[in-house]
Protein backbone atom coordinates (compact mmCIF):
# COMPACT_ATOMS: atom_id res chain seq x y z
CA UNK A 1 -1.98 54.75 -249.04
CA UNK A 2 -2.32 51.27 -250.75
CA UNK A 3 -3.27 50.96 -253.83
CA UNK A 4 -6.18 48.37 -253.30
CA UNK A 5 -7.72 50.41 -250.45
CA UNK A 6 -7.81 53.55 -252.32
CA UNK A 7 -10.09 51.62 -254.77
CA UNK A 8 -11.82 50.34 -252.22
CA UNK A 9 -12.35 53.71 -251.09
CA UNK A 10 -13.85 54.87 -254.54
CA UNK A 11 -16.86 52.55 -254.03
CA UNK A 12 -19.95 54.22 -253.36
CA UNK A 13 -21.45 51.78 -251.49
CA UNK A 14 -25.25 52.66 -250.14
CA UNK A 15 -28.39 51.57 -247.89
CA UNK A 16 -31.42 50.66 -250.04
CA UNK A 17 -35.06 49.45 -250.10
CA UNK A 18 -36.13 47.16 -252.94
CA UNK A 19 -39.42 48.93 -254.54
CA UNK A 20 -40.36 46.31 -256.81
CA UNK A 21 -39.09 42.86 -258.58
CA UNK A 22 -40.16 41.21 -261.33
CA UNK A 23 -38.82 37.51 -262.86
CA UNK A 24 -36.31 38.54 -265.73
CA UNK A 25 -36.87 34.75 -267.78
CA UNK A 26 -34.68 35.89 -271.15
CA UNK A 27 -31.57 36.42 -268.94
CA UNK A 28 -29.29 32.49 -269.36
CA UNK A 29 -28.69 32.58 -265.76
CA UNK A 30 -32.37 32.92 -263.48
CA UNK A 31 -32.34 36.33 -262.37
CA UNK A 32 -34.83 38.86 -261.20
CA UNK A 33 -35.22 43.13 -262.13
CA UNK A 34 -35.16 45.18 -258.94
CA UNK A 35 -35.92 48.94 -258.44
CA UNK A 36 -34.06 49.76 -255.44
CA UNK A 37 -34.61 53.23 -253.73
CA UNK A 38 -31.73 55.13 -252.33
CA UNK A 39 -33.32 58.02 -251.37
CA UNK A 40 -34.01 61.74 -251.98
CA UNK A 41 -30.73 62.66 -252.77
CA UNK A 42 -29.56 59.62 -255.10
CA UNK A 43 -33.00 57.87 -256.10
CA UNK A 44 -34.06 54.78 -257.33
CA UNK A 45 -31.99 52.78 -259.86
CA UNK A 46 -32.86 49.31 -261.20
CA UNK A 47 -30.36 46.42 -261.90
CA UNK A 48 -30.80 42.74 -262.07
CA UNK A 49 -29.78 40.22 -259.43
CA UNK A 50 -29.17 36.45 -259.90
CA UNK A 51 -31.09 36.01 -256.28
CA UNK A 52 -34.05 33.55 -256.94
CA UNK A 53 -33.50 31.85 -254.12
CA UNK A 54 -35.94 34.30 -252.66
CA UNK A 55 -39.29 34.71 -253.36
CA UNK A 56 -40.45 37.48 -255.34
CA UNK A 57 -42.60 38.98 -252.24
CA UNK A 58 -39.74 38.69 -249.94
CA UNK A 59 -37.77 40.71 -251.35
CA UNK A 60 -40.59 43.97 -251.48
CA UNK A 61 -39.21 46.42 -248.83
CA UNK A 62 -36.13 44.63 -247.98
CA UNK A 63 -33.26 46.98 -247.30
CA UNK A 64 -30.25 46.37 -248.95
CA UNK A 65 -26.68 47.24 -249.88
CA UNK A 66 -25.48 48.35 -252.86
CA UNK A 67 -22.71 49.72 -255.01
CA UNK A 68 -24.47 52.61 -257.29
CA UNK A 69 -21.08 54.36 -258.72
CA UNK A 70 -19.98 51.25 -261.37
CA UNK A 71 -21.74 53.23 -263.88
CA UNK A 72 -24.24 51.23 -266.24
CA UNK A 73 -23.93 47.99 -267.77
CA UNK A 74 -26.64 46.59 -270.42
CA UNK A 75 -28.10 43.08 -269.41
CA UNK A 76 -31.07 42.10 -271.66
CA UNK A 77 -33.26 44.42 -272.01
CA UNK A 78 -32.56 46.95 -269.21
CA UNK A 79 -29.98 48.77 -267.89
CA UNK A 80 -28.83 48.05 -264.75
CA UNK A 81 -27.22 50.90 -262.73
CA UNK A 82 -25.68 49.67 -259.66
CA UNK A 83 -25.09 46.01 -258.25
CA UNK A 84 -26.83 44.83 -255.22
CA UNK A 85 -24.50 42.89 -252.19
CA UNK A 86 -24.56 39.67 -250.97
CA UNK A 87 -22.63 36.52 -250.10
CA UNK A 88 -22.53 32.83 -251.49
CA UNK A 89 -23.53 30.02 -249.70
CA UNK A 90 -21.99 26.66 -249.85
CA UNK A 91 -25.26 25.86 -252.27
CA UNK A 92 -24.62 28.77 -255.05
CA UNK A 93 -27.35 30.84 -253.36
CA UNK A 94 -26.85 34.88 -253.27
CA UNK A 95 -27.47 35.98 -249.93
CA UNK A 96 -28.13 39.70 -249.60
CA UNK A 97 -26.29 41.62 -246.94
CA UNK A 98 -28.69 43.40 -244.29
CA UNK A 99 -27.94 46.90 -242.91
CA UNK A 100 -28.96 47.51 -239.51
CA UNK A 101 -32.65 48.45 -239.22
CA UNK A 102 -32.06 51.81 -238.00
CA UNK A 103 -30.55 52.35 -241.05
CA UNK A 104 -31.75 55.30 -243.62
CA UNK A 105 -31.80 54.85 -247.14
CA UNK A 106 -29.15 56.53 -249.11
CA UNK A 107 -26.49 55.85 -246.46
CA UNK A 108 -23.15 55.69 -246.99
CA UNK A 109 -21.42 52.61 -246.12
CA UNK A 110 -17.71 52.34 -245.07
């Protein structure tokens, strides 16, 4: 098998909610804290996401994609263990990637 889609293939890569956000102002680059639950079987982890282009409230209960298996990384003051998805706009804007609403959390995505 290649060698770049066996490390694609190492990415766990899962459906989540967002639980709660909060503004993370010490961070150089604007950023927000998220608790994103994966489910019963994995949990909820927390990382921080350079996506204040949305609103604080808009983000509550927004499902989500994520890798969770990058192991943890110290930025600031917290821990983040996993790294939300999204794409870049022409603008610099984060835009996160949606799973289909039928979605569970904790799926696997491949």
């Amino acid at each position: 098998m290649n060698k770049n889609i066996e490390n694609f293939m190492e990415l766990d890569i899962r459906v989540g909610k967002i639980l709660s956000v909060e503004e993370f102002p010490e961070i150089k680059k604007p950023s927000y804290i998220l608790n994103i639950d994966f489910g019963e079987e994995i949990g909820i982890k927390k990382t921080s996401a350079q996506i204040t282009n949305y609103s604080l409230e808009s983000l509550i209960d927004k499902k989500c994609v994520a890798v969770i298996n990058l192991g943890e990384k110290q930025i600031g003051r917290i821990m983040s263990q996993c790294l939300i998805l999204g794409s870049i706009d022409n603008n610099g804007n984060v835009l996160l990637l949606n799973p289909d609403e039928n979605s569970s959390l904790g799926d696997k995505v491949s």
